[in-house]
N, C-alpha and C. Protein backbone atom coordinates (compact mmCIF):
# COMPACT_ATOMS: atom_id res chain seq x y z
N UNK A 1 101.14 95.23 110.64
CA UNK A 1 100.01 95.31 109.75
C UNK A 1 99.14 94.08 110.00
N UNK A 2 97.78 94.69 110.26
CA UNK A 2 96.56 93.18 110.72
C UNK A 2 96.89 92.24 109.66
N UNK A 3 96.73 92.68 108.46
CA UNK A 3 96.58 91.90 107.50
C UNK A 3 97.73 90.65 106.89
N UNK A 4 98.54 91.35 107.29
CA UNK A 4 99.85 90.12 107.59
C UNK A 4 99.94 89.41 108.50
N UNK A 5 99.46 89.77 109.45
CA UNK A 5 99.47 88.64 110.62
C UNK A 5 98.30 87.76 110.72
N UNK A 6 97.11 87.88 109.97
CA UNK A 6 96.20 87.04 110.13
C UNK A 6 96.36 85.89 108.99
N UNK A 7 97.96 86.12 108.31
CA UNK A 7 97.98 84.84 107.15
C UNK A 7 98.63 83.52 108.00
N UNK A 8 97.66 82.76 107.68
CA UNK A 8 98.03 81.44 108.51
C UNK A 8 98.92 80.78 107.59
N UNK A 9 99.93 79.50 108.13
CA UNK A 9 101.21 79.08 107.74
C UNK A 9 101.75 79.91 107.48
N UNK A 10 102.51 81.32 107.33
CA UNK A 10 103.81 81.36 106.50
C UNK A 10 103.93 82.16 108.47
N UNK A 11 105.46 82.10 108.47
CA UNK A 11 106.84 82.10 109.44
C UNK A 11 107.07 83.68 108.90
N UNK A 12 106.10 84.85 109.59
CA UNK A 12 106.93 86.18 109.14
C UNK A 12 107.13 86.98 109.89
N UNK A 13 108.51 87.70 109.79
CA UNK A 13 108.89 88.44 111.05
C UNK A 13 108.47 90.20 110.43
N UNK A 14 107.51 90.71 111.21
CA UNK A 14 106.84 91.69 111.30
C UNK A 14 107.23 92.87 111.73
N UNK A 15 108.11 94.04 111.38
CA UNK A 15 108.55 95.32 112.15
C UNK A 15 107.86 96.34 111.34
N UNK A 16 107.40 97.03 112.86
CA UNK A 16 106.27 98.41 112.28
C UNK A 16 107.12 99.29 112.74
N UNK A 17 106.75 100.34 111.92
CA UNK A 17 107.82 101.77 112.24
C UNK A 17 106.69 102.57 112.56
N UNK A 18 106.12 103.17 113.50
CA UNK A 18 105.35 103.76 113.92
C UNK A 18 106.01 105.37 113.84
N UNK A 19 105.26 106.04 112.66
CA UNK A 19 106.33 107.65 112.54
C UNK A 19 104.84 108.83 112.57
N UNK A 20 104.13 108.67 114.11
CA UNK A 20 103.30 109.24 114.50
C UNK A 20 104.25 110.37 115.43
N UNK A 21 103.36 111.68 115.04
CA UNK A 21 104.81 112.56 115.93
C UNK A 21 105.60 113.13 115.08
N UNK A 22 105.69 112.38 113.81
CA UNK A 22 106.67 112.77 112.71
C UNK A 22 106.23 113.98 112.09
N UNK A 23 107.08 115.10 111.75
CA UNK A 23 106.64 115.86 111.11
C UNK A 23 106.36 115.42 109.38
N UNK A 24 105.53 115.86 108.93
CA UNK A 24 105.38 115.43 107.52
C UNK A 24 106.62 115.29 107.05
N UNK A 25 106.90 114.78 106.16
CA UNK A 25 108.07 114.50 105.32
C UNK A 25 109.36 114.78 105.92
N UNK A 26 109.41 113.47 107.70
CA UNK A 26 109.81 113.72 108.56
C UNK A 26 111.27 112.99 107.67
N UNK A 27 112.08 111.80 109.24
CA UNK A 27 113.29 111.65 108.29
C UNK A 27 112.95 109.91 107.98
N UNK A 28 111.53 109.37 108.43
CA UNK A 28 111.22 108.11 107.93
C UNK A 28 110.84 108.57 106.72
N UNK A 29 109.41 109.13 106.22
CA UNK A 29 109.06 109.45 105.35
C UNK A 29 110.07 109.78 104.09
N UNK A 30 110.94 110.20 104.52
CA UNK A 30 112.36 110.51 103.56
C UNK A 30 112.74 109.29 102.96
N UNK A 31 113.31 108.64 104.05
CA UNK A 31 113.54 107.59 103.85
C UNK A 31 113.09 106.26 102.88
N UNK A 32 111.65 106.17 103.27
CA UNK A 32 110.67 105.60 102.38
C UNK A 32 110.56 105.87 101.05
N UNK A 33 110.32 107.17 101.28
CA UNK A 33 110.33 107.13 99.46
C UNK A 33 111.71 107.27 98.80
N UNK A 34 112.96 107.27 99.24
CA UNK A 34 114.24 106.78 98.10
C UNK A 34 114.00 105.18 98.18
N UNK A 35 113.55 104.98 99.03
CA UNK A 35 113.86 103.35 98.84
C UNK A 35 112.18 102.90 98.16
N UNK A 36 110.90 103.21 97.74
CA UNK A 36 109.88 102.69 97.10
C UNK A 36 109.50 103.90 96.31
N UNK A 37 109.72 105.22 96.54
CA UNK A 37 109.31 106.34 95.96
C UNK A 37 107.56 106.89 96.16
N UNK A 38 107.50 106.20 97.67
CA UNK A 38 105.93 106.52 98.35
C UNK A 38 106.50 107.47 99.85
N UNK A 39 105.68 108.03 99.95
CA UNK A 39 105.68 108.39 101.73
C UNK A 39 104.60 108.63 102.76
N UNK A 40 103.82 107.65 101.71
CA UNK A 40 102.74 107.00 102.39
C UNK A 40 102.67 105.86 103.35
N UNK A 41 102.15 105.72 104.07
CA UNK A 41 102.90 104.47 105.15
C UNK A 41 101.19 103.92 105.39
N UNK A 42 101.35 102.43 105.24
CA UNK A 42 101.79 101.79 105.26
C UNK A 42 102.35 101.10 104.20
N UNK A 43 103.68 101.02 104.56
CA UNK A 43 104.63 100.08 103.26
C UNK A 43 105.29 99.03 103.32
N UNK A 44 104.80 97.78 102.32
CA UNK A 44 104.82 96.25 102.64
C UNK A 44 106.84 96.21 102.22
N UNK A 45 107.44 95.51 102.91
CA UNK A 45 108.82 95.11 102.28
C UNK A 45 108.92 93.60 102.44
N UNK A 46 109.79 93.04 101.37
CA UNK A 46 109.86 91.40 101.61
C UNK A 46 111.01 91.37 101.11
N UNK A 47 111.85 90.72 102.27
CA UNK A 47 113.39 90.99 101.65
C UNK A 47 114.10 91.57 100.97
N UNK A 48 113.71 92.83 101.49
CA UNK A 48 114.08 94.36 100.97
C UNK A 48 113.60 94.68 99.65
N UNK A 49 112.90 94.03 99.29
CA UNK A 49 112.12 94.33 98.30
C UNK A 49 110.44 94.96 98.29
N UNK A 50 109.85 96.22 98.01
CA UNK A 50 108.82 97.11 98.35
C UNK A 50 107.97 96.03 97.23
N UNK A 51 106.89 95.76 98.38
CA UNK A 51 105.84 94.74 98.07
C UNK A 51 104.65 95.75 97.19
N UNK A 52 104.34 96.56 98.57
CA UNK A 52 103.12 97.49 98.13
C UNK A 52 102.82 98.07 99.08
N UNK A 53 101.74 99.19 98.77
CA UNK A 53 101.34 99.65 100.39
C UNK A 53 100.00 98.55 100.59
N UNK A 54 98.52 99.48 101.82
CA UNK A 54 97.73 98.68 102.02
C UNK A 54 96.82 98.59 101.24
N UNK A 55 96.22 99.54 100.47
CA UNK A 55 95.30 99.27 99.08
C UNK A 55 96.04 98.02 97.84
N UNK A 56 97.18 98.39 97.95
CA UNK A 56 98.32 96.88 97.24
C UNK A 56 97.88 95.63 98.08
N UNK A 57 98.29 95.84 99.18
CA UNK A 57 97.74 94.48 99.95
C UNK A 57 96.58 93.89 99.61
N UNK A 58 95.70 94.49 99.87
CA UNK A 58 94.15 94.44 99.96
C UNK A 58 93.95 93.83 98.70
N UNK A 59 94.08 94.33 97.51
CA UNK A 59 93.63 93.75 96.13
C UNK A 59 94.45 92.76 96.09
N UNK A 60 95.60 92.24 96.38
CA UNK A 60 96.37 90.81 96.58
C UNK A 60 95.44 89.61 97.15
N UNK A 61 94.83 90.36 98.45
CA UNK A 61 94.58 89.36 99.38
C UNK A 61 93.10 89.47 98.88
N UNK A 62 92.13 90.25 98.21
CA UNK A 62 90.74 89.94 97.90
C UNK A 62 91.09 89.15 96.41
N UNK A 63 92.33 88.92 95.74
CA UNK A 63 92.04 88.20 94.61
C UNK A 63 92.59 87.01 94.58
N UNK A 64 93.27 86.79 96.00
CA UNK A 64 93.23 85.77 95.96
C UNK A 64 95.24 85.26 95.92
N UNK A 65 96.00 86.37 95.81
CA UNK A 65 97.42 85.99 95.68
C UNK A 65 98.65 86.86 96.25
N UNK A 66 97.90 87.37 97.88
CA UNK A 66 98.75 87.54 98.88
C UNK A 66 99.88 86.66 99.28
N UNK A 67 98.76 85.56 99.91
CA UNK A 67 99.96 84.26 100.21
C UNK A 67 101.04 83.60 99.08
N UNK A 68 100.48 83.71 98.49
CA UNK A 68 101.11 83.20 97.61
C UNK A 68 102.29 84.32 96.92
N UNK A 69 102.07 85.35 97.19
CA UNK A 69 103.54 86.61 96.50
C UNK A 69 104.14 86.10 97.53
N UNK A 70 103.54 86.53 99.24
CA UNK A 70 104.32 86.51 100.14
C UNK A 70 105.39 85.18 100.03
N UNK A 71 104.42 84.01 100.24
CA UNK A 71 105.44 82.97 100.55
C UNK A 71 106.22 83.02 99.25
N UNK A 72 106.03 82.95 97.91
CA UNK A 72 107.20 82.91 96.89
C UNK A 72 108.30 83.85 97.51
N UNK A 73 107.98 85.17 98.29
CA UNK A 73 109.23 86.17 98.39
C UNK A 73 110.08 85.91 99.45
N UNK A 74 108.97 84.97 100.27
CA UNK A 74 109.88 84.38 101.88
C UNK A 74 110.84 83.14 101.08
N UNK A 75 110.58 82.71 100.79
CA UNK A 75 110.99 81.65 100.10
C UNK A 75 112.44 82.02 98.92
C-alpha cells in the first residue's frame, strides 16, 4: 500500500496479497472477512490486529493520526 510506505521514520514490514484472478469471494476474501468481517481489500493489519481499509487510512492520514496509530501499534 503507497500510503504506508511513503511514512517516513517508522521500520514497517509490508506484505501485499495480491488476490487478482480470484474469484469473488475467492479463499482470500474468505479469509479476510472472519478475521476483520470486510472482503474488501485493501486491508490495513498491525500486529494482527485489522487497522482499517484505504478510505480508514486516508481519513487517519488527512487528520493527521496515521503515524501516530501506526507507530503506537508497532510499538
Amino acid at each position: 500500500m503507497r500510503l504506508l510506505r511513503n511514512i517516513r521514520g517508522l521500520r514497517l514490514d509490508v506484505t501485499e496479497l495480491d488476490s487478482i484472478g480470484e474469484p469473488r469471494n475467492g479463499t482470500v476474501q474468505q479469509l479476510l472477512k472472519k478475521k476483520s468481517g470486510r472482503t474488501t481489500v485493501p486491508q490495513v493489519f498491525v500486529n494482527d490486529e485489522f487497522i482499517g481499509g484505504d478510505d480508514d487510512m486516508k481519513r487517519l492520514a488527512s487528520a493527521g493520526g496515521l503515524e501516530s496509530a501506526l507507530a503506537a501499534a508497532v510499538h
